[in-house]
Protein backbone atom coordinates (compact mmCIF):
# COMPACT_ATOMS: atom_id res chain seq x y z
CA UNK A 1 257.68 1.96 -102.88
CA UNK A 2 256.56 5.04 -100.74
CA UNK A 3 254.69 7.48 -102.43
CA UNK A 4 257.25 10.51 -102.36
CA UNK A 5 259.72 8.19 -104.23
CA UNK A 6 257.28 6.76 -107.11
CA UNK A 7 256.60 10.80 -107.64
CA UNK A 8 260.13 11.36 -108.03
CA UNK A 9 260.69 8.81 -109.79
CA UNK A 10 257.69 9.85 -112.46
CA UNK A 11 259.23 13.27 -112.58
CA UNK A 12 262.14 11.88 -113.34
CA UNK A 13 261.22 9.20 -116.46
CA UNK A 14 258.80 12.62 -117.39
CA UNK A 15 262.02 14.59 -117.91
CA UNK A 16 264.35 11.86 -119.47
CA UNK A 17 261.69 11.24 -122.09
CA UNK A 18 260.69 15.02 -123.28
CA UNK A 19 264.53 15.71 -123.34
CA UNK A 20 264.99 12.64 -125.15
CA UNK A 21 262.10 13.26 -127.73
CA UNK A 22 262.86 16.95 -128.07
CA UNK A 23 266.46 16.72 -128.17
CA UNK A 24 267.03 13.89 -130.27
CA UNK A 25 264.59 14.12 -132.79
CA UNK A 26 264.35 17.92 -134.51
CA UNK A 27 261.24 18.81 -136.44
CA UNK A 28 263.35 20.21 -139.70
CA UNK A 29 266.44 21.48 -140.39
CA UNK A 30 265.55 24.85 -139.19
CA UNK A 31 264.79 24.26 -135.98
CA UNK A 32 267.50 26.01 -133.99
CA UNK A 33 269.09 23.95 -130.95
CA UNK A 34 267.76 27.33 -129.31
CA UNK A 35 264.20 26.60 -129.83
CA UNK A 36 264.29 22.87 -128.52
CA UNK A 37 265.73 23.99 -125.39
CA UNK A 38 262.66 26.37 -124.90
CA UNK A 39 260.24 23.41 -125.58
CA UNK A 40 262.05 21.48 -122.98
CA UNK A 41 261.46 24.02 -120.95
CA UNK A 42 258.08 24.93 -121.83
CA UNK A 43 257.38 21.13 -121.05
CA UNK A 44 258.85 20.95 -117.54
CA UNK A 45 256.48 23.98 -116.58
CA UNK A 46 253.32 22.71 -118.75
CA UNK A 47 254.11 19.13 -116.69
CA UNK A 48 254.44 20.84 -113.25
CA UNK A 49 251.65 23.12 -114.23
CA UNK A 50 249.54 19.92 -114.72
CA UNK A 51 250.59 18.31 -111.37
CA UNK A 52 248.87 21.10 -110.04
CA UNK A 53 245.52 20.76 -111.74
CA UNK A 54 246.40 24.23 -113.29
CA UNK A 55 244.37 25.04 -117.14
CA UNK A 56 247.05 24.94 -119.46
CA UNK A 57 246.24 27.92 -121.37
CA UNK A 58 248.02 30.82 -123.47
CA UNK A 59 247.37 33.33 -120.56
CA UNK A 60 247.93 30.93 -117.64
CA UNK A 61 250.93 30.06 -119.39
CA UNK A 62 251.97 33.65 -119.81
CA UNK A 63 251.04 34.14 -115.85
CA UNK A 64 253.44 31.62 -114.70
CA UNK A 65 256.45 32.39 -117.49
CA UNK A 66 256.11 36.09 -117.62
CA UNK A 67 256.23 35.45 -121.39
CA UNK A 68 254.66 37.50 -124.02
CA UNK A 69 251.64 35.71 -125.75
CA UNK A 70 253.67 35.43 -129.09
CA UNK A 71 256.64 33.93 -127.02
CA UNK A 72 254.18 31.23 -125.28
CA UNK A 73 251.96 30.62 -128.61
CA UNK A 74 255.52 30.10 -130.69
CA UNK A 75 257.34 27.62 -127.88
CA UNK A 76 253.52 25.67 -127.29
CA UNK A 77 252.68 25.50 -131.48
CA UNK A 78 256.26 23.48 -131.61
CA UNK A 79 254.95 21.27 -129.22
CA UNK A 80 251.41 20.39 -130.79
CA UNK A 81 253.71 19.87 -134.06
CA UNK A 82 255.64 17.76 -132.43
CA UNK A 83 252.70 15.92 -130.63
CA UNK A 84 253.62 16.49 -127.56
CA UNK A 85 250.62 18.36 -126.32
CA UNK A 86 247.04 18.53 -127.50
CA UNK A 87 245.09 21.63 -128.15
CA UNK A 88 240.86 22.08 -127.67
CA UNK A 89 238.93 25.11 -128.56
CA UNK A 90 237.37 26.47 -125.29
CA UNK A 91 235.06 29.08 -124.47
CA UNK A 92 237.08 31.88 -122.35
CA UNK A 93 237.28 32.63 -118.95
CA UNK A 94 234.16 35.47 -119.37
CA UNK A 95 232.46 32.61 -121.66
CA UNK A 96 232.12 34.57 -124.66
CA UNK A 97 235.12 34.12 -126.61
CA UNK A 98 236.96 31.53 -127.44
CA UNK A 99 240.69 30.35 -126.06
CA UNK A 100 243.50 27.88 -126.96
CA UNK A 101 243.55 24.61 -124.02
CA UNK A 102 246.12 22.35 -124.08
CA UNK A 103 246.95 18.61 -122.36
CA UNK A 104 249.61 16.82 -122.33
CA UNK A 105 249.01 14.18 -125.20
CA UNK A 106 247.72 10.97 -124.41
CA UNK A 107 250.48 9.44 -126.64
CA UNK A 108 253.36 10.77 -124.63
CA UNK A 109 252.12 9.53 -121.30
CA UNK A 110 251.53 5.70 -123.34
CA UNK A 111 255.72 5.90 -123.54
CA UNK A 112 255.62 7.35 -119.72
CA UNK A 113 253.59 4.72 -118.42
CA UNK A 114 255.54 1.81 -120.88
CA UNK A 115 259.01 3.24 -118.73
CA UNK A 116 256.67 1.66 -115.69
CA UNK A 117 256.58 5.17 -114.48
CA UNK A 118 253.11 6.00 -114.63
């Protein structure tokens, strides 16, 4: 298979499963169909983001959405709830604070790889 296919295909399984594990299974009762559509989104740019070798932080985040860091930190908590991403304590990009790092969990690309996509 040539490379440019297996990528699309990868993007593709990538997208079938978050919509399928976002979509299909809600955290509670509360969660508005509203906010899963924002995690699938928030996944498709945290995935491409990661294609690119980009940090997946709060303010890299907010860069690339042109969301507000409440509107990033709300859509990205939903996601480490829901196991989707992981999240590291890091020092900052001046090294003296601290900042929120996230990675697409190791779990969700075990079912990506078991769709023989990985």
């Amino acid at each position: 298979m040539t490379r440019a296919l297996k990528t699309q295909w990868h993007n593709l399984a990538f997208s079938g499963l978050i919509l399928h594990e976002i979509l299909d299974h809600p955290l509670d009762d509360d969660e508005t169909p509203q906010a899963r559509l924002k995690q699938v989104g928030m996944m498709t740019i945290l995935y491409s983001m990661n294609q690119a070798h980009q940090k997946l932080t709060l303010s890299s985040i907010m860069e690339i959405t042109a969301l507000t860091r409440s509107g990033v930190k709300e859509t990205v908590d939903l996601l480490v709830k829901r196991g989707m991403l992981d999240e590291t304590i890091v020092k900052n990009s001046m090294g003296r604070g601290t900042a929120r790092q996230f990675e697409i969990s190791r779990a969700l690309l075990e079912k990506l790889s078991s769709f023989g996509a990985g």
